[in-house]
N, C-alpha and C. Protein backbone atom coordinates (compact mmCIF):
# COMPACT_ATOMS: atom_id res chain seq x y z
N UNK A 1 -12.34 5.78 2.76
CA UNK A 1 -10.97 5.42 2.48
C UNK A 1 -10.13 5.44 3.76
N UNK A 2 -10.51 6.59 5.03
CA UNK A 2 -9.87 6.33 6.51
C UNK A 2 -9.93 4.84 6.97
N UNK A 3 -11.05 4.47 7.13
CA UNK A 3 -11.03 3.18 7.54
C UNK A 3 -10.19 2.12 6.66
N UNK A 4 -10.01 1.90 5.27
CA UNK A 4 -9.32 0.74 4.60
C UNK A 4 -7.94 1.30 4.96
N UNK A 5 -7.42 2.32 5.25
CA UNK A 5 -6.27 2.49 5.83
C UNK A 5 -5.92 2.42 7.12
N UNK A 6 -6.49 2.23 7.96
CA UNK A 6 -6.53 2.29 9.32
C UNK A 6 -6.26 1.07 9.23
N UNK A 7 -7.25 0.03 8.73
CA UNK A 7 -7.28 -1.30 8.94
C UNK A 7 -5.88 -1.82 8.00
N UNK A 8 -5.52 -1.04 7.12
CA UNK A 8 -3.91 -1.91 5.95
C UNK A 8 -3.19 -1.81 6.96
N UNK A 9 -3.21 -0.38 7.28
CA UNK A 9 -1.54 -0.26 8.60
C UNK A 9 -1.95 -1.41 9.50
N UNK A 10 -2.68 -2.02 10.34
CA UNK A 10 -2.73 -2.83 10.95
C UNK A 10 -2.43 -4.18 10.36
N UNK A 11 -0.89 -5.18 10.94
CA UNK A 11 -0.67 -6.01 10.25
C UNK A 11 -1.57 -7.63 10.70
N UNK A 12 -2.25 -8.35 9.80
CA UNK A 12 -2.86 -9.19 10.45
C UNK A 12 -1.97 -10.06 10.89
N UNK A 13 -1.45 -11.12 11.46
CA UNK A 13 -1.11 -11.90 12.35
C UNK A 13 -1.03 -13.38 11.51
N UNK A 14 -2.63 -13.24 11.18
CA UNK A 14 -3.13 -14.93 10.61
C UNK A 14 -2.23 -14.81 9.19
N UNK A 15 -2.96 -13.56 8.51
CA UNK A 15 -2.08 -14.09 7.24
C UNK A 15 -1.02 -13.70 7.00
N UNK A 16 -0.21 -13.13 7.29
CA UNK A 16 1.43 -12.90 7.71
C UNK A 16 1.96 -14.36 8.03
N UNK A 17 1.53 -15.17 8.75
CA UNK A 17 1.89 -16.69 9.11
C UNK A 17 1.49 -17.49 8.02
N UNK A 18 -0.02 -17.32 7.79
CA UNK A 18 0.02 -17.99 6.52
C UNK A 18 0.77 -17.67 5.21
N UNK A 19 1.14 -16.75 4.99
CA UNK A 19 2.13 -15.90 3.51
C UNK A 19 3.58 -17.22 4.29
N UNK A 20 4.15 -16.77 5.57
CA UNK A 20 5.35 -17.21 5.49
C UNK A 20 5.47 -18.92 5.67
N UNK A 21 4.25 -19.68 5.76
CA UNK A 21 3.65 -21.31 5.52
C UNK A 21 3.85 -21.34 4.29
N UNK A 22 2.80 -20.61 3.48
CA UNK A 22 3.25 -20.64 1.80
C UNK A 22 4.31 -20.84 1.06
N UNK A 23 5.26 -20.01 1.77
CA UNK A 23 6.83 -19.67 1.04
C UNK A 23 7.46 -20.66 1.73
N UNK A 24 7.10 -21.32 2.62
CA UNK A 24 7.87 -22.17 3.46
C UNK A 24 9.01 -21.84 3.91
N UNK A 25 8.93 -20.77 4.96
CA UNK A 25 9.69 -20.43 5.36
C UNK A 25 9.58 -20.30 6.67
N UNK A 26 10.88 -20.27 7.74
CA UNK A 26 11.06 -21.01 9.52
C UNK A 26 9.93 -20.37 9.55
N UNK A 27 9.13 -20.86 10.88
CA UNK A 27 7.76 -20.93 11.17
C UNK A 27 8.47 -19.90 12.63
N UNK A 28 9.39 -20.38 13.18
CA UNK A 28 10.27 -20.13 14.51
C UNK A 28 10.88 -18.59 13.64
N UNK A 29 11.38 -18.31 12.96
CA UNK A 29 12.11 -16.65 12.21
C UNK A 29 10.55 -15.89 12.00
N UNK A 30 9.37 -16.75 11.70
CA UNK A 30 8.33 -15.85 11.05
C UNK A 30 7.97 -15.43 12.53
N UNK A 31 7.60 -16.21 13.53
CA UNK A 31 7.00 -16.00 14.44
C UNK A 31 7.86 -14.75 15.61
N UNK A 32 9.08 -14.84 15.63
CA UNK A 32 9.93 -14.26 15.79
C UNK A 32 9.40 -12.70 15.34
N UNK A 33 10.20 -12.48 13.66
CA UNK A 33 9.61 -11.37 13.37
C UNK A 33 8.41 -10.29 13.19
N UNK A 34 7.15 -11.32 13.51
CA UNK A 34 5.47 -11.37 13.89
C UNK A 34 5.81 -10.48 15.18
N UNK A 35 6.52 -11.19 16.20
CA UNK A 35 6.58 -10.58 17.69
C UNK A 35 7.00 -9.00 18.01
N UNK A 36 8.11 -8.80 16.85
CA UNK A 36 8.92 -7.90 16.80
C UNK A 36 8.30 -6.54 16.25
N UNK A 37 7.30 -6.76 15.28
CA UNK A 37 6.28 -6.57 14.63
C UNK A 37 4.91 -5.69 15.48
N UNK A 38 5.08 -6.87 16.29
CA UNK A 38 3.73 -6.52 17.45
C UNK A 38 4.05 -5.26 18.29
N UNK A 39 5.70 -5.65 18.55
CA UNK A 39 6.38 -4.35 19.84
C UNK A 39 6.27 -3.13 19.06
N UNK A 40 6.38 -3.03 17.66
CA UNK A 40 6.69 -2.05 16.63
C UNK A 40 5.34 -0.87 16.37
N UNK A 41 4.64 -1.95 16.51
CA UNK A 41 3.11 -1.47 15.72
C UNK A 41 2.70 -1.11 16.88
N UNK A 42 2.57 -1.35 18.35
CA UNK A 42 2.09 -0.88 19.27
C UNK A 42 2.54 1.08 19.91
N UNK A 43 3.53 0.87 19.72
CA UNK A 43 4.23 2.33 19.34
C UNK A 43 4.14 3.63 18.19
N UNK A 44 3.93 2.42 16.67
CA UNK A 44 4.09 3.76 15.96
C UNK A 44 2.96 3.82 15.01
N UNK A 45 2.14 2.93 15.10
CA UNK A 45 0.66 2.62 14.43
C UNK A 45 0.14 4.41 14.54
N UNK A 46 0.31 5.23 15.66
CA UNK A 46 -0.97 5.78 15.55
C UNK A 46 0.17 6.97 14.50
N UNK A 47 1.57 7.09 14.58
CA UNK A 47 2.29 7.84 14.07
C UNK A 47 2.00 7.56 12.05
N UNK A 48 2.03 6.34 12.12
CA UNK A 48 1.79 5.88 11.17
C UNK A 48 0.61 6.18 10.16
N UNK A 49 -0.57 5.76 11.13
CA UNK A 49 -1.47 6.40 10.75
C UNK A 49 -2.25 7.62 10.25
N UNK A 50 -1.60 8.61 11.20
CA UNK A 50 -1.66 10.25 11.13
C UNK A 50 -0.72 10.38 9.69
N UNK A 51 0.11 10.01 9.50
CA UNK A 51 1.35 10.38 7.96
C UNK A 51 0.62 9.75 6.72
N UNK A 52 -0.62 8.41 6.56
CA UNK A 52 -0.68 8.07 5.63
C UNK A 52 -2.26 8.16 5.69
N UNK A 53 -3.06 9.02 6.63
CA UNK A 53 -4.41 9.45 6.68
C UNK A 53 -4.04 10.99 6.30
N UNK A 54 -3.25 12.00 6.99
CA UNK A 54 -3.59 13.45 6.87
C UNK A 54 -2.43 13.85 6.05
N UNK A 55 -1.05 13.14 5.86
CA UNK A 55 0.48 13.66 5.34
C UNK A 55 0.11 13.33 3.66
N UNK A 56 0.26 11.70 3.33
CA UNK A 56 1.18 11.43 2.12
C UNK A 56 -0.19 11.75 0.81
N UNK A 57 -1.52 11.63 1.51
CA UNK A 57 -2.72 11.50 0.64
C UNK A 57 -2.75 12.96 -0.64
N UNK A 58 -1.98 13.91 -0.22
CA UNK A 58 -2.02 15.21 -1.27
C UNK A 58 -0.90 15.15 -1.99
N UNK A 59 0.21 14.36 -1.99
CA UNK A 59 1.24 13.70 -2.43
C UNK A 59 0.53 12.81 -4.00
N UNK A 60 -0.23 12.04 -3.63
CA UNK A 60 -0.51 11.53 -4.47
C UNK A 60 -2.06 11.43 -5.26
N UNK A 61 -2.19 12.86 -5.20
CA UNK A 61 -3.49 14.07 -5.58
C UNK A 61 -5.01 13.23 -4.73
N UNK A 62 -4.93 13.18 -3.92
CA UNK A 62 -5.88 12.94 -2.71
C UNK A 62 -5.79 13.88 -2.04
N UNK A 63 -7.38 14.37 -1.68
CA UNK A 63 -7.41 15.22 -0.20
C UNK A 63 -6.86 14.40 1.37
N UNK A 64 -5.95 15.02 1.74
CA UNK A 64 -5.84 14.29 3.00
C UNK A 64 -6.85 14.49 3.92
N UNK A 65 -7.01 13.67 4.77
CA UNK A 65 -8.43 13.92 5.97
C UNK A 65 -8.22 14.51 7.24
N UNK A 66 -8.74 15.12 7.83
CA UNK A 66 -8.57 15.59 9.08
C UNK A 66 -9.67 14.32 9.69
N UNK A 67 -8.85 13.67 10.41
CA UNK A 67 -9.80 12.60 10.88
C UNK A 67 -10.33 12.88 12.56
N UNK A 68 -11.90 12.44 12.63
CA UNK A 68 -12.16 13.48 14.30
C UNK A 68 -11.16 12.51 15.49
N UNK A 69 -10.48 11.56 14.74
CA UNK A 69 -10.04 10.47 15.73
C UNK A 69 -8.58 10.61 16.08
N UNK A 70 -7.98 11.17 17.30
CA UNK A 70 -6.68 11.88 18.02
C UNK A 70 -5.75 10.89 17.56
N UNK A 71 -4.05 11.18 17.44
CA UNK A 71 -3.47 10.05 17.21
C UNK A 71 -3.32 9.55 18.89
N UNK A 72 -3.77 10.49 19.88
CA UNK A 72 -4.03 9.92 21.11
C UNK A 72 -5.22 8.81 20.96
N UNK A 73 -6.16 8.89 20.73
CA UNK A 73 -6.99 8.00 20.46
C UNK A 73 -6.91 6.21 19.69
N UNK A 74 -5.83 6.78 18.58
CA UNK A 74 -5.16 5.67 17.90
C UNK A 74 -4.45 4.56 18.86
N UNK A 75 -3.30 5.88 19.95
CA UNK A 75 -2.24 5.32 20.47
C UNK A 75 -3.07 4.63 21.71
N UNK A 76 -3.82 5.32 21.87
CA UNK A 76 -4.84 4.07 23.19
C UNK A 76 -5.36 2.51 22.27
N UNK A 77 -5.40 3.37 21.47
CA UNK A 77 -5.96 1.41 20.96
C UNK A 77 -5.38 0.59 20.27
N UNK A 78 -3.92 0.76 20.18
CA UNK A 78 -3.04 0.33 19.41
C UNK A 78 -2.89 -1.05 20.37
N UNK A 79 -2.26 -0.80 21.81
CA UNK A 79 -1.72 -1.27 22.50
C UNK A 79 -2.94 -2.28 23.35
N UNK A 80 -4.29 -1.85 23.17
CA UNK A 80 -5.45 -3.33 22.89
C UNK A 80 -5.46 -4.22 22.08
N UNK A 81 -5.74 -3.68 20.45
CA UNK A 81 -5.89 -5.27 20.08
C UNK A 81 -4.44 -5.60 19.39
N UNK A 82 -3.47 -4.90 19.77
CA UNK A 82 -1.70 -5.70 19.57
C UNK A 82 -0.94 -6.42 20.49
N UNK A 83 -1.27 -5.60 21.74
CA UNK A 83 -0.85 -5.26 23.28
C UNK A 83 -0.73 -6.42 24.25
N UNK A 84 -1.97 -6.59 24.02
CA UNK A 84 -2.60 -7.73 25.00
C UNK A 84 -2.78 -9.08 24.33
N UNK A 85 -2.91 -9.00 23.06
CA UNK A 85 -2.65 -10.61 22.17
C UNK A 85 -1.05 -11.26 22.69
N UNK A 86 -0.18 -9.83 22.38
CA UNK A 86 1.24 -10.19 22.56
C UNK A 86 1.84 -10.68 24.09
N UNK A 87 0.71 -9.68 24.74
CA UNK A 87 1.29 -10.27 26.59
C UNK A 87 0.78 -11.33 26.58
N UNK A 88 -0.83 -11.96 26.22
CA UNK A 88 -1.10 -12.58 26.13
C UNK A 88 -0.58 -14.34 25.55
N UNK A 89 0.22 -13.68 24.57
CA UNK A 89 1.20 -14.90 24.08
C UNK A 89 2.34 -15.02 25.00
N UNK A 90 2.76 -14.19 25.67
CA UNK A 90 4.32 -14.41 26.22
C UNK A 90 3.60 -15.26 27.31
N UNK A 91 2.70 -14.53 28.28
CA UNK A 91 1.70 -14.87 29.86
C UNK A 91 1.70 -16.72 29.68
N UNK A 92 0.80 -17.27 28.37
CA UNK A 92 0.58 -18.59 28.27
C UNK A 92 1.78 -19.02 27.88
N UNK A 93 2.31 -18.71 27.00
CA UNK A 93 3.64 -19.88 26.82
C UNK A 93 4.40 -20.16 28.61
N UNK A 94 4.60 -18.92 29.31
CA UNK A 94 5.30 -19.37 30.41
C UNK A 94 4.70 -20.04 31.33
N UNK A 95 3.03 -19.88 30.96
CA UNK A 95 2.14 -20.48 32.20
C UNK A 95 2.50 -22.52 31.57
N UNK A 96 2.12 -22.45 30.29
CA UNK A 96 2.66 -23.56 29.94
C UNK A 96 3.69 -24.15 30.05
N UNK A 97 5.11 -23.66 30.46
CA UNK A 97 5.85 -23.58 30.42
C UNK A 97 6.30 -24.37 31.90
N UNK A 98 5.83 -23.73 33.20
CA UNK A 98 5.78 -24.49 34.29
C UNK A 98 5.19 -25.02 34.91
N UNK A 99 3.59 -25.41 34.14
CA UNK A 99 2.45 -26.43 34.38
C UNK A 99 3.20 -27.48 33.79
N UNK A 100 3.22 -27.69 32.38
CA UNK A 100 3.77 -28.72 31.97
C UNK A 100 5.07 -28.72 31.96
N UNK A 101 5.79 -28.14 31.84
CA UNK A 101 7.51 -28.52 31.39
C UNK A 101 7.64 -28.10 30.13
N UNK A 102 9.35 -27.50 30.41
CA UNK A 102 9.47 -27.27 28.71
C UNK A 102 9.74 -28.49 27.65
N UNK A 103 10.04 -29.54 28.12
CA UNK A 103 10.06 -30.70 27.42
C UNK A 103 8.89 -31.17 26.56
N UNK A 104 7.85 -30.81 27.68
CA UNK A 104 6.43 -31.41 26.51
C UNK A 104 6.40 -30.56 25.99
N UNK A 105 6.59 -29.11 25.95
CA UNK A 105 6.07 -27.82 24.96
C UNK A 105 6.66 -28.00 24.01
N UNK A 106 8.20 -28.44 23.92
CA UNK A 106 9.31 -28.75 23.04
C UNK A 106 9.15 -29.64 21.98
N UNK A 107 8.39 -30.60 22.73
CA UNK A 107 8.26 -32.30 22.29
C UNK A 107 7.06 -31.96 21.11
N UNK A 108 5.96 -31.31 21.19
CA UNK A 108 4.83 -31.02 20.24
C UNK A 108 5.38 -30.86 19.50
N UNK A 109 6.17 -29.40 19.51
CA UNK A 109 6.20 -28.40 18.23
C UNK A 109 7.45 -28.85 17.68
N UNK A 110 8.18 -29.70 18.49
CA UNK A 110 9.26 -30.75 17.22
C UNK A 110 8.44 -31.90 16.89
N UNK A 111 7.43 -32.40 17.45
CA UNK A 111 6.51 -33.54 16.71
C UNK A 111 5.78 -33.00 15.09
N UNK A 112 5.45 -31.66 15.08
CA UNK A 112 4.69 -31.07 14.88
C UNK A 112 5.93 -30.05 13.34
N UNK A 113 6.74 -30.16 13.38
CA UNK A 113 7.59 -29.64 12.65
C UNK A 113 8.33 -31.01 11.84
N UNK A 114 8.52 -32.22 12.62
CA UNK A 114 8.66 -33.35 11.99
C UNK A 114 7.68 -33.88 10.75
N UNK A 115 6.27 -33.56 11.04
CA UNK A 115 5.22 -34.03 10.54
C UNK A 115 4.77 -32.63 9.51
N UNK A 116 5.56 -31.94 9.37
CA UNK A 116 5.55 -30.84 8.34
C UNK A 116 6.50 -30.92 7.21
N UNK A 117 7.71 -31.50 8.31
CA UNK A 117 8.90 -32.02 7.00
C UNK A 117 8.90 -33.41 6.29
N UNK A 118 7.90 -34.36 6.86
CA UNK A 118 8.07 -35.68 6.29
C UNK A 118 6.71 -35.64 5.13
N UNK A 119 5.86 -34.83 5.20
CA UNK A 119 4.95 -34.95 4.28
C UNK A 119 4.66 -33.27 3.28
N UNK A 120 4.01 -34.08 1.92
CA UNK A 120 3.86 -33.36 0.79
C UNK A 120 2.55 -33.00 0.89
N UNK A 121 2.32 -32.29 -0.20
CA UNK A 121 1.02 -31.98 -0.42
C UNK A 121 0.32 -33.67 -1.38
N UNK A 122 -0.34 -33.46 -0.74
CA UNK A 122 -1.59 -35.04 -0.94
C UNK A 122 -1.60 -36.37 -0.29
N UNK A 123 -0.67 -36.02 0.28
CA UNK A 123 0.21 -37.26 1.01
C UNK A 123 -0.99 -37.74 2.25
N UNK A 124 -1.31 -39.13 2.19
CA UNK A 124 -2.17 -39.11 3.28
C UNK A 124 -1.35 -39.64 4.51
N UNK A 125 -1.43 -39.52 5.66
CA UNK A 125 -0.67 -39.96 7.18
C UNK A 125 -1.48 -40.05 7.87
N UNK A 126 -0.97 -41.03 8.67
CA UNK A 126 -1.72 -42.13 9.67
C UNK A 126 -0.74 -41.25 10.77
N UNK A 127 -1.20 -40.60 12.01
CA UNK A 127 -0.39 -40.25 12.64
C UNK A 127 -0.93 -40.34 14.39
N UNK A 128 0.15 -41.16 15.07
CA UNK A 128 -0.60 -42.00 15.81
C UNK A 128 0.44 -41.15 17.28
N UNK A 129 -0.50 -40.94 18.58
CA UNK A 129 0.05 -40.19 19.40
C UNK A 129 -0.81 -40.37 21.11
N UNK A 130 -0.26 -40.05 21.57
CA UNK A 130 -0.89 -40.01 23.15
C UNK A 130 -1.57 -38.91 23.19
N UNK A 131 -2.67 -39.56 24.20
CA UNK A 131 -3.84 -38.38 24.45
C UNK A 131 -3.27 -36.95 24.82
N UNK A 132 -1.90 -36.86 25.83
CA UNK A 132 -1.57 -35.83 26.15
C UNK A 132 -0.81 -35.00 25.13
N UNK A 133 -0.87 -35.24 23.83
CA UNK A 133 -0.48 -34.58 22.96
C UNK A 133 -1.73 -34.44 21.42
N UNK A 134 -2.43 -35.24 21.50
CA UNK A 134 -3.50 -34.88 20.39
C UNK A 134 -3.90 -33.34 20.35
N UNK A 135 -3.92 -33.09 21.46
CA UNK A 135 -5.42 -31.53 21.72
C UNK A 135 -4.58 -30.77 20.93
N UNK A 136 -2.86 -30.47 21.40
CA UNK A 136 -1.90 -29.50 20.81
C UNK A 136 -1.85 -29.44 19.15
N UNK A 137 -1.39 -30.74 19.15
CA UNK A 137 -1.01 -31.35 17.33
C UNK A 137 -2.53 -31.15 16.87
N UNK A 138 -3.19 -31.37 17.47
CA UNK A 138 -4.98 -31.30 16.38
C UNK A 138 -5.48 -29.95 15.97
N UNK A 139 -4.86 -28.70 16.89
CA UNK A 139 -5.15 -27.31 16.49
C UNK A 139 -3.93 -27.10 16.03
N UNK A 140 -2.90 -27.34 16.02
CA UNK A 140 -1.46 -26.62 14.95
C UNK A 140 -1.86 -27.38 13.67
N UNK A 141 -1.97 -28.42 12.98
CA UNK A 141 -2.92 -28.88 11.62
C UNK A 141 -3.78 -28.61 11.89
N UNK A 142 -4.88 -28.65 12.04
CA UNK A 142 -6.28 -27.44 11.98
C UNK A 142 -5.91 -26.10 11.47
N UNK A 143 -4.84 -25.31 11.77
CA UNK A 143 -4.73 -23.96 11.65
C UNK A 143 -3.60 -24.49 10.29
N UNK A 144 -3.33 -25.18 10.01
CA UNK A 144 -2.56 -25.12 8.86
C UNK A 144 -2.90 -25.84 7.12
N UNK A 145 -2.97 -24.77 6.54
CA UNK A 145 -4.04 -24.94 5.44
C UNK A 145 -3.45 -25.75 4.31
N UNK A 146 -2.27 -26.60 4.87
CA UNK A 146 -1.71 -27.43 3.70
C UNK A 146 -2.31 -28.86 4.47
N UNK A 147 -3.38 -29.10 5.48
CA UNK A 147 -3.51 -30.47 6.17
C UNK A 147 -5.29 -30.29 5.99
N UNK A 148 -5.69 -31.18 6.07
CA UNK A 148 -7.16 -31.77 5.97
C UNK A 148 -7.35 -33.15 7.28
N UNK A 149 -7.67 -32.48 8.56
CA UNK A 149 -7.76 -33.61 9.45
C UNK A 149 -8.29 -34.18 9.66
N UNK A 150 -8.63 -35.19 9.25
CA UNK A 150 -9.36 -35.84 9.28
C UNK A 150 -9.22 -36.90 10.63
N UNK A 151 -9.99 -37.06 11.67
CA UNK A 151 -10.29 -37.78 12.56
C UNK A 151 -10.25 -39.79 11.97
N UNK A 152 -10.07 -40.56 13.11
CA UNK A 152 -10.09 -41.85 12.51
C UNK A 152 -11.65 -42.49 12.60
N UNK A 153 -12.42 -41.72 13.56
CA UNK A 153 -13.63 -42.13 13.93
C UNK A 153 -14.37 -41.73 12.69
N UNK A 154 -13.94 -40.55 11.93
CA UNK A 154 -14.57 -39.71 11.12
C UNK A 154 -14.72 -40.87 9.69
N UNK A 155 -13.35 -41.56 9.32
CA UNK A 155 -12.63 -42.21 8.58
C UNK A 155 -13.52 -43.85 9.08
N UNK A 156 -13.54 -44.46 9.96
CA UNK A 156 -14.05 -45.31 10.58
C UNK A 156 -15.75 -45.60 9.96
N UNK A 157 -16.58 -43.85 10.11
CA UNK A 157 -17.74 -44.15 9.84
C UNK A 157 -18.09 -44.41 8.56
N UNK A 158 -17.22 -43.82 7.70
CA UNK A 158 -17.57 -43.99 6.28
C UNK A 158 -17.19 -45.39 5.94
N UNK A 159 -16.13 -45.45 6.51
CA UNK A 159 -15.96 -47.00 6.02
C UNK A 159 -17.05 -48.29 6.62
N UNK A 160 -17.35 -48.45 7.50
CA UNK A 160 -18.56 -48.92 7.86
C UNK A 160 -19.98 -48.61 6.79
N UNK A 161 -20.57 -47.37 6.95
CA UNK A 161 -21.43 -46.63 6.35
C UNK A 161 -21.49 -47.42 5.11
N UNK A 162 -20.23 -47.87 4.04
CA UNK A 162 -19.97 -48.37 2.78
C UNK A 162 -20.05 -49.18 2.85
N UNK A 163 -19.64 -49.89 3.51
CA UNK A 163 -19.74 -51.39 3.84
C UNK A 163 -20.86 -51.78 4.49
N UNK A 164 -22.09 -51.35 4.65
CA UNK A 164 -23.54 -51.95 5.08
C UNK A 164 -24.11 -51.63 3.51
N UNK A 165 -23.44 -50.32 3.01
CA UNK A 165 -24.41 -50.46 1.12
C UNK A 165 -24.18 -51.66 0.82
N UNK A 166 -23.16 -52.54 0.53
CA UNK A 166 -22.76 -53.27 -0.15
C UNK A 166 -23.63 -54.48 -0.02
N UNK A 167 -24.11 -55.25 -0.81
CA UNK A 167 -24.86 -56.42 -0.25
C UNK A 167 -24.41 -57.43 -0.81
N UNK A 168 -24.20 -58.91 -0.54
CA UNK A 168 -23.75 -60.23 -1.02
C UNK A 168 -24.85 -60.66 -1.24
N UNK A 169 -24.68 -61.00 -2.42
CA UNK A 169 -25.27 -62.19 -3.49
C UNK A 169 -24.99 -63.21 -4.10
N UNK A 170 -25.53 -64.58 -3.80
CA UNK A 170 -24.88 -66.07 -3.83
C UNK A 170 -26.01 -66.48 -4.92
């Protein structure tokens, strides 16, 4: 039961974004509060942990655990796999930021927020773009579970493929 708690207090990332996709709600406020989240949990995770592993468990007629694992131990690894995702996110956006310009970074994720607000669920789109923007737009739909991407080459073969079954008869 230490471990399924160790791992609840830890907030996942993926589906926290996906919950606030669902509800459809700002992607820019979720990601925001995700960040805020990250600074939060890196600090009080291991505090956290120690109150709802050894404190609240006799509260609610559970033995609490003396766990062999320090909240020093916690607090070292809090700030790995939260720590460094989060520097990690700030590091690339700015590296992106003055490789390319903030204009193209801008230009995606309003391409990319356009093409979230103009279509429904089932809706098929033809969505047509420069090479220097496919790679971006092809993993933000990829990662978003209301899109099915389908490639045109992908789309291309079947239609071919169907069209050699078919045979004419005179």
């Amino acid at each position: 039961m230490v471990w399924l708690i160790l791992i609840g207090l830890a907030c996942c990332i993926a589906m926290a974004l996906a919950w606030n996709d669902l509800a459809e709600g700002s992607s820019e406020y979720g990601a925001d509060l995700l960040s805020l989240n990250n600074i939060f949990q890196v600090f009080t995770y291991s505090f956290y942990a120690w109150i709802f592993i050894t404190v609240l468990p006799p509260y609610f007629g559970f033995e609490g655990a003396i766990v062999d694992i320090s909240i020093g131990t916690i607090a070292e690894s809090a700030p790995i796999y939260l720590g460094i995702t989060f520097v990690m996110g700030i590091f690339s956006r700015l590296i992106l930021v003055k490789l390319i310009g903030m204009e193209w970074y801008k230009r995606n994720f309003f391409i990319y927020r356009n093409i979230l607000e103009k279509t429904n669920g089932g809706d098929k789109v033809l969505i047509i773009f420069g090479q220097g923007h496919i790679s971006i737009l092809k993993h933000l739909l990829e990662d978003n579970p209301k899109f099915e991407l389908v490639t045109p080459m992908d789309y291309l073969k079947d239609e071919i493929d169907n069209s050699k079954k078919k045979t004419i008869t005179m």
